[in-house]
Protein backbone atom coordinates (compact mmCIF):
# COMPACT_ATOMS: atom_id res chain seq x y z
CA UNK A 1 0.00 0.00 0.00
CA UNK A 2 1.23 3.31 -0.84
CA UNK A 3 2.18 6.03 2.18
CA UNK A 4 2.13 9.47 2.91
CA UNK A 5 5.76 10.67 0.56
CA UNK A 6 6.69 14.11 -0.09
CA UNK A 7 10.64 13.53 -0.82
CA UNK A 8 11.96 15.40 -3.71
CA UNK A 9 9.25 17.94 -3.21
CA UNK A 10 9.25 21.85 -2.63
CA UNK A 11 6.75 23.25 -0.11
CA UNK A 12 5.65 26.85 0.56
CA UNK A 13 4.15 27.09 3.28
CA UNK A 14 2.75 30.59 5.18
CA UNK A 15 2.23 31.36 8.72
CA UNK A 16 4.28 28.72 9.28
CA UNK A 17 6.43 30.64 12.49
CA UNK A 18 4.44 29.30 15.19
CA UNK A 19 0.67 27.51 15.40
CA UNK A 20 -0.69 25.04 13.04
CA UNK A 21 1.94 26.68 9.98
CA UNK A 22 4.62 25.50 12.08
CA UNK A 23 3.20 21.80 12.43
CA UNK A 24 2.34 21.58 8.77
CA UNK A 25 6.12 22.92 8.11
CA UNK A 26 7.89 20.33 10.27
CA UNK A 27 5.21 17.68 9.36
CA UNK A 28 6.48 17.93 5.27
CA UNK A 29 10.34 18.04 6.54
CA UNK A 30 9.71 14.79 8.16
CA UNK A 31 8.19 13.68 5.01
CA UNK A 32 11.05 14.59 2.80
CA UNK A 33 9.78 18.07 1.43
CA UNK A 34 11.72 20.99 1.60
CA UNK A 35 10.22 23.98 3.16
CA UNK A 36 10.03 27.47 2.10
CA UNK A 37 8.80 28.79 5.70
CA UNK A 38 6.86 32.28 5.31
CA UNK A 39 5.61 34.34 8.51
CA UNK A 40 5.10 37.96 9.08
CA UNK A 41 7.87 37.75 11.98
CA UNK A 42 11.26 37.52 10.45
CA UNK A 43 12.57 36.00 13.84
CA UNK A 44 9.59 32.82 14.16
CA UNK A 45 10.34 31.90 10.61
CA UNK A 46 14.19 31.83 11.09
CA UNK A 47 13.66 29.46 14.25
CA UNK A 48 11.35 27.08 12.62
CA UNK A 49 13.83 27.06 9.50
CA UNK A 50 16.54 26.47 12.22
CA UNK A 51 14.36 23.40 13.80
CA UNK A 52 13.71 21.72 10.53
CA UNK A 53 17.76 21.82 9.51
CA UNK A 54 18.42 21.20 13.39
CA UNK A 55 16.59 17.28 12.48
CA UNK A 56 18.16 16.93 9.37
CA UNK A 57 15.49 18.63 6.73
CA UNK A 58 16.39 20.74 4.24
CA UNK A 59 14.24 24.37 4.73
CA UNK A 60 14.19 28.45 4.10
CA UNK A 61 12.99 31.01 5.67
CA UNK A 62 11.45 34.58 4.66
CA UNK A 63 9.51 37.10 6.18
CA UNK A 64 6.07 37.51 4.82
CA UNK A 65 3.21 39.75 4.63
CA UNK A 66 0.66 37.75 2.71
CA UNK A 67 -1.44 41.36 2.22
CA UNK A 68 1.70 42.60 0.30
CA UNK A 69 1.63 41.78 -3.10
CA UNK A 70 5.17 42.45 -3.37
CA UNK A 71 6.07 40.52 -0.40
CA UNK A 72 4.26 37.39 -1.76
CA UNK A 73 6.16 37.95 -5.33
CA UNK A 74 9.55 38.07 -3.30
CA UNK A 75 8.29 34.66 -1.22
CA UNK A 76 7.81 32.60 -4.88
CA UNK A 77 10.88 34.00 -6.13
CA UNK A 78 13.64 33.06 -3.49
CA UNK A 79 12.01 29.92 -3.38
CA UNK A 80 12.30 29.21 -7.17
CA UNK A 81 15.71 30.62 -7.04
CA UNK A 82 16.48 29.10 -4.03
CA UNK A 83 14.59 24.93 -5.12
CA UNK A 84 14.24 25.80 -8.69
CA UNK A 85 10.43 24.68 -8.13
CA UNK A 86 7.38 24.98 -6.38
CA UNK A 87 5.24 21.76 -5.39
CA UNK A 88 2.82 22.28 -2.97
CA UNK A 89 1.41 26.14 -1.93
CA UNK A 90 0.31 26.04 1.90
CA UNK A 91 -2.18 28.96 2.87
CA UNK A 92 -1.91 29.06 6.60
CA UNK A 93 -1.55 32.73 7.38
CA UNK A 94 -4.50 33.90 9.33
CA UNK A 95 -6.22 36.41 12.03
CA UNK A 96 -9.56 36.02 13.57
CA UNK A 97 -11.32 38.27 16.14
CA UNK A 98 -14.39 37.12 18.66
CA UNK A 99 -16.75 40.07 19.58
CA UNK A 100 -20.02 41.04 18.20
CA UNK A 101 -20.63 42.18 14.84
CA UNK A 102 -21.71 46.07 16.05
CA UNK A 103 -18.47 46.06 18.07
CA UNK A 104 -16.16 45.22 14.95
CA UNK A 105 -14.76 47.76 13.55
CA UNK A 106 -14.04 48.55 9.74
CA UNK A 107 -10.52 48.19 10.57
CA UNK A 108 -10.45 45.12 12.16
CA UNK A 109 -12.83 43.78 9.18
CA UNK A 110 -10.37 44.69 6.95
CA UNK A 111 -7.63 43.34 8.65
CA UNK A 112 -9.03 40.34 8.66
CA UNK A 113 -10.17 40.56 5.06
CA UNK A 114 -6.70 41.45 4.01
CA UNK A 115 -5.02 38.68 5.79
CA UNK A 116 -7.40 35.67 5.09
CA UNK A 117 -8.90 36.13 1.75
CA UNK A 118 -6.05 38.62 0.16
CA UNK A 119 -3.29 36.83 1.19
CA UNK A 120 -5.23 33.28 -0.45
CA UNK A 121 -5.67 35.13 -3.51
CA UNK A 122 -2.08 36.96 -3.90
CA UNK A 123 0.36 33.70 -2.89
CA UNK A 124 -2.19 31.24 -5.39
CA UNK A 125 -2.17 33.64 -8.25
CA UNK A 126 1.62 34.10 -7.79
CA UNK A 127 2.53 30.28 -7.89
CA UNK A 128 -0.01 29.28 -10.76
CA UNK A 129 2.01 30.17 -13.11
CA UNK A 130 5.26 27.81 -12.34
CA UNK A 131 2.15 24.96 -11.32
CA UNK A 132 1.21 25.39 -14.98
CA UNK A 133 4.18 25.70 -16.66
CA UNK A 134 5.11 22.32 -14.73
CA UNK A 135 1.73 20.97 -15.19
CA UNK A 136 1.94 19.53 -11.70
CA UNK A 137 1.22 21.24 -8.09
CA UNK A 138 -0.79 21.20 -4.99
CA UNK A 139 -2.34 23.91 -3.26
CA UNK A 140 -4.19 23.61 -0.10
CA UNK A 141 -6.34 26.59 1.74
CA UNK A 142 -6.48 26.84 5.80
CA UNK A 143 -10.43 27.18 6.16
CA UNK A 144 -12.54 26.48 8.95
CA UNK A 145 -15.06 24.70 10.22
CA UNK A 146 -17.16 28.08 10.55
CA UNK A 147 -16.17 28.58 6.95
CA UNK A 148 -19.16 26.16 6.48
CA UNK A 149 -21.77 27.27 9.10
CA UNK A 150 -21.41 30.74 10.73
CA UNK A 151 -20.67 31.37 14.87
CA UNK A 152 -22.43 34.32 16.53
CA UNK A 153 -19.85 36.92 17.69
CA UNK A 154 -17.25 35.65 15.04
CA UNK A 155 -18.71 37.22 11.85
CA UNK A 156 -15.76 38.69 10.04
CA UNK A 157 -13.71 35.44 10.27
CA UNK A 158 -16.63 33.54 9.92
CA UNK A 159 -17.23 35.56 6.20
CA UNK A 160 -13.07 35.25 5.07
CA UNK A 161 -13.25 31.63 5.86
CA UNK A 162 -16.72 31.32 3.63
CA UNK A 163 -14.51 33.18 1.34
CA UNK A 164 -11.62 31.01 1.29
CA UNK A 165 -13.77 28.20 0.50
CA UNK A 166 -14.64 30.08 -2.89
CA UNK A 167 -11.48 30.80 -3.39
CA UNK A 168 -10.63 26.97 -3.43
CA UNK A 169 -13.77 25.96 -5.67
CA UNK A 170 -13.28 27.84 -8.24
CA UNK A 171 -9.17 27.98 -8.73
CA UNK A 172 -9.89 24.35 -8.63
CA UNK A 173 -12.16 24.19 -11.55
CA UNK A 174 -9.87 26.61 -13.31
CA UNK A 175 -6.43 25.11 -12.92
CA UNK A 176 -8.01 20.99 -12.82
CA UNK A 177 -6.89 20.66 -16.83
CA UNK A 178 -3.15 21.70 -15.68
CA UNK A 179 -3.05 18.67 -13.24
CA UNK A 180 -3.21 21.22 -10.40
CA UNK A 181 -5.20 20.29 -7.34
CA UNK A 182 -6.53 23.02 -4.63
CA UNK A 183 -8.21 21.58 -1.75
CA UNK A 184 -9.06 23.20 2.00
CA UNK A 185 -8.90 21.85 5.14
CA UNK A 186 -11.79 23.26 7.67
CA UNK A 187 -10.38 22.92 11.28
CA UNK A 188 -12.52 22.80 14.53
CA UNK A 189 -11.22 23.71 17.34
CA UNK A 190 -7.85 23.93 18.30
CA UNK A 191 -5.83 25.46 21.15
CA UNK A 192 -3.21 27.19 19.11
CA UNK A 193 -2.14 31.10 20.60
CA UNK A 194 -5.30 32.24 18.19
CA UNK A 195 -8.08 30.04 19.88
CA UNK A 196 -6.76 30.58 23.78
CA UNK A 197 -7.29 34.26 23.05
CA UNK A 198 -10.97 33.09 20.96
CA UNK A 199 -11.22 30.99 24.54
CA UNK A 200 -10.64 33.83 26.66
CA UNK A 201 -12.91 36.73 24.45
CA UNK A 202 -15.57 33.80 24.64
CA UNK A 203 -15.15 33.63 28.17
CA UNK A 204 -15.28 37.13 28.53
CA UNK A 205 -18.36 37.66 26.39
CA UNK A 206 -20.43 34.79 28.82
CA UNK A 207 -19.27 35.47 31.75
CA UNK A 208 -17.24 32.34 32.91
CA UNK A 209 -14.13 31.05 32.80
CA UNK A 210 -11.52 30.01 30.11
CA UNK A 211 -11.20 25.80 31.27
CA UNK A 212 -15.60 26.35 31.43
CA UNK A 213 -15.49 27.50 27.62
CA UNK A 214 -13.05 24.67 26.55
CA UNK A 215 -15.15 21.62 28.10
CA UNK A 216 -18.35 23.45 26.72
CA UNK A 217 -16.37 22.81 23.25
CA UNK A 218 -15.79 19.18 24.50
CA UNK A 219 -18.82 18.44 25.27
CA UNK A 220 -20.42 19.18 21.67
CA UNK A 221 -17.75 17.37 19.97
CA UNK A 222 -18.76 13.65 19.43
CA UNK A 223 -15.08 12.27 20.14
CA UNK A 224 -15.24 14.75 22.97
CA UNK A 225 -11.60 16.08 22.70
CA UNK A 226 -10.18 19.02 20.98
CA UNK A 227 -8.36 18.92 17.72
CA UNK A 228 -4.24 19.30 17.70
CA UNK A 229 -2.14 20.60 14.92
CA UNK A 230 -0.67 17.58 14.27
CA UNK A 231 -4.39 16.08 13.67
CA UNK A 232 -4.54 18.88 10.92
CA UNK A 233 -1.25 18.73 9.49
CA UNK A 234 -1.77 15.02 8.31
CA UNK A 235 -4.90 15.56 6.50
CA UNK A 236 -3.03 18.46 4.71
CA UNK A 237 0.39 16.70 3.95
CA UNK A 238 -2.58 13.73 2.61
CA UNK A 239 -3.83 16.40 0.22
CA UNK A 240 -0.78 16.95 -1.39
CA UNK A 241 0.22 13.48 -1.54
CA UNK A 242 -0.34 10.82 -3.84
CA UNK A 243 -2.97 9.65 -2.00
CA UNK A 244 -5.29 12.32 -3.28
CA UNK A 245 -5.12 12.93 -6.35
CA UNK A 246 -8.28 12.17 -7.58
CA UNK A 247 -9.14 14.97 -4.96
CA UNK A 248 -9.75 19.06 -5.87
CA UNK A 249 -12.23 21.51 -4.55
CA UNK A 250 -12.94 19.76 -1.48
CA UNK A 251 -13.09 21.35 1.75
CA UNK A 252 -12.23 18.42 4.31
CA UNK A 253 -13.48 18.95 7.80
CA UNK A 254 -11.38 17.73 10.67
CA UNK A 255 -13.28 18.59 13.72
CA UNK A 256 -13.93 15.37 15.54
CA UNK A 257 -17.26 15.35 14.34
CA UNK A 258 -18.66 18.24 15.15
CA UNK A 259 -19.00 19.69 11.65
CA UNK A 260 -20.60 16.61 9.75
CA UNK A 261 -20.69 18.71 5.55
C-alpha cells in the first residue's frame, strides 16, 4: 500500500512561524519536502527554518506579509531561485477576532479581510504560473469549520473563511486541466495562541471562565476532545500526496465530528 511521501518535493508554506503553519512545516520536513517557511515575523520563521535543519530537513525562511503583493512575489521568487520549483502552496496565514458584529470595527474587518482572503488570492495567483508551466502542483487553503456554518460573535472570520472556500472551488475548476489540485482543510477547534485568546474573548463575552469555555467545546464534539495541529497537518500533507489525487475543490473537515458537511 502506498504512504504518505513528499521527498523530492518543494513546499511553501505561510504562517508557518508558530501555530498550526509550524506543524504543517515540520510535518512535510519529516516527510522529505523541503520547506520554504513564510511568517510575518522575520525571527519565528528563522527558528522554525533552524528546527527543521536542526533534524536533518532541508528548509528556508522569509519574512512575509501575505497582504503585500510584493512581499508574496519576493516569497515565490527566493524559493524558485532558491529549489528551482514549487510543489505544494500552503495557505496558513491567518487572524480572527471574537466580539459582536456592532463592536467590529471597519478596521479590524479589513484586517481580517486582508489577511485571510487577500493573502489566499495573492500567494495562489503568484505560484499558478510555475504549477502550470510544470503541469503539476498542490495547493491547499487553511479554512474552517465556521467557513461552512457561521458562529455568533465571530462574523468577520466567519465571512473570510466562507470566502476562502470560494477561493478553493473555483481555482480548482480553473487550474483541474493543468493537473493542479486546490483543496481546503476546515479545522474545529484547536488550542493554538489564536483560539486561547478566541477561549478567553468567549469567556469574557459569557461570563465564565476560560477551562468552562473549553469543556463546553468538549462536550459538543462527538469524540469529545479538541483537535491538535498535528491532527490537521496530516490531512493536509494527505492532500498533497499521492494519495489524493483524484481529490480538488474539497473542503475536508477535521473537527472530531462536530462539523458533519
Amino acid at each position: 500500500m502506498k504512504t504518505i511521501d513528499l521527498r523530492n518535493k518543494i513546499a511553501i508554506i505561510t504562517g508557518s512561524g508558530n501555530g498550526l503553519g509550524k506543524c504543517t512545516a515540520l510535518n512535510f520536513a519529516e516527510l522529505g519536502a523541503s520547506i520554504m517557511v513564510s511568517d510575518i515575523l522575520e525571527k519565528n520563521a528563522m527558528e522554525v527554518r533552524d528546527e527543521i535543519r536542526r533534524l536533518g530537513f532541508t528548509a528556508e525562511a522569509i519574512q512575509t506579509d501575505v497582504t503585500k503583493e510584493e512581499d508574496i512575489s519576493k516569497l515565490v521568487e527566493t524559493t524558485i531561485e532558491h529549489f528551482g520549483r514549487v510543489d505544494f502552496l500552503v495557505n496558513c496565514a491567518g487572524v480572527s477576532n471574537n466580539k459582536p458584529l456592532i463592536e467590529t470595527t471597519v478596521e479590524e474587518w479589513d484586517r481580517i479581510f486582508n489577511i485571510n482572503v487577500k493573502g489566499v488570492f495573492l500567494a495562489t495567483r503568484a505560484v499558478l504560473p510555475y504549477m502550470i508551466k510544470q503541469q503539476s502542483g498542490n495547493i491547499v487553503n487553511f479554512s474552517s469549520m465556521v467557513g461552512k456554518e457561521a458562529y455568533a460573535n465571530n462574523v468577520p472570520y466567519s465571512a473570510s473563511k466562507f470566502a476562502v472556500m470560494g477561493i478553493t472551488q473555483g481555482v480548482a475548476k480553473e487550474v483541474a486541466k493543468h493537473n493542479i489540485n486546490v483543496n481546503a482543510v476546515c479545522p474545529g477547534v484547536i488550542m493554538t495562541d489564536l483560539m486561547h485568546k478566541e477561549a478567553e474573548n468567549m469567556a469574557r463575552l459569557q461570563g465564565i471562565t476560560k477551562e468552562e469555555v473549553v469543556q463546553m467545546f468538549c462536550e459538543e464534539i462527538p469524540l469529545n476532545r479538541l483537535q491538535t495541529a498535528e491532527d490537521v497537518a496530516g490531512v493536509v500533507a494527505f492532500l498533497c500526496s499521492d494519495l489524493a489525487m483524484n481529490m480538488t475543490g474539497q473542503g475536508i473537515n477535521i473537527t472530531g465530528g462536530l462539523m458533519l458537511h
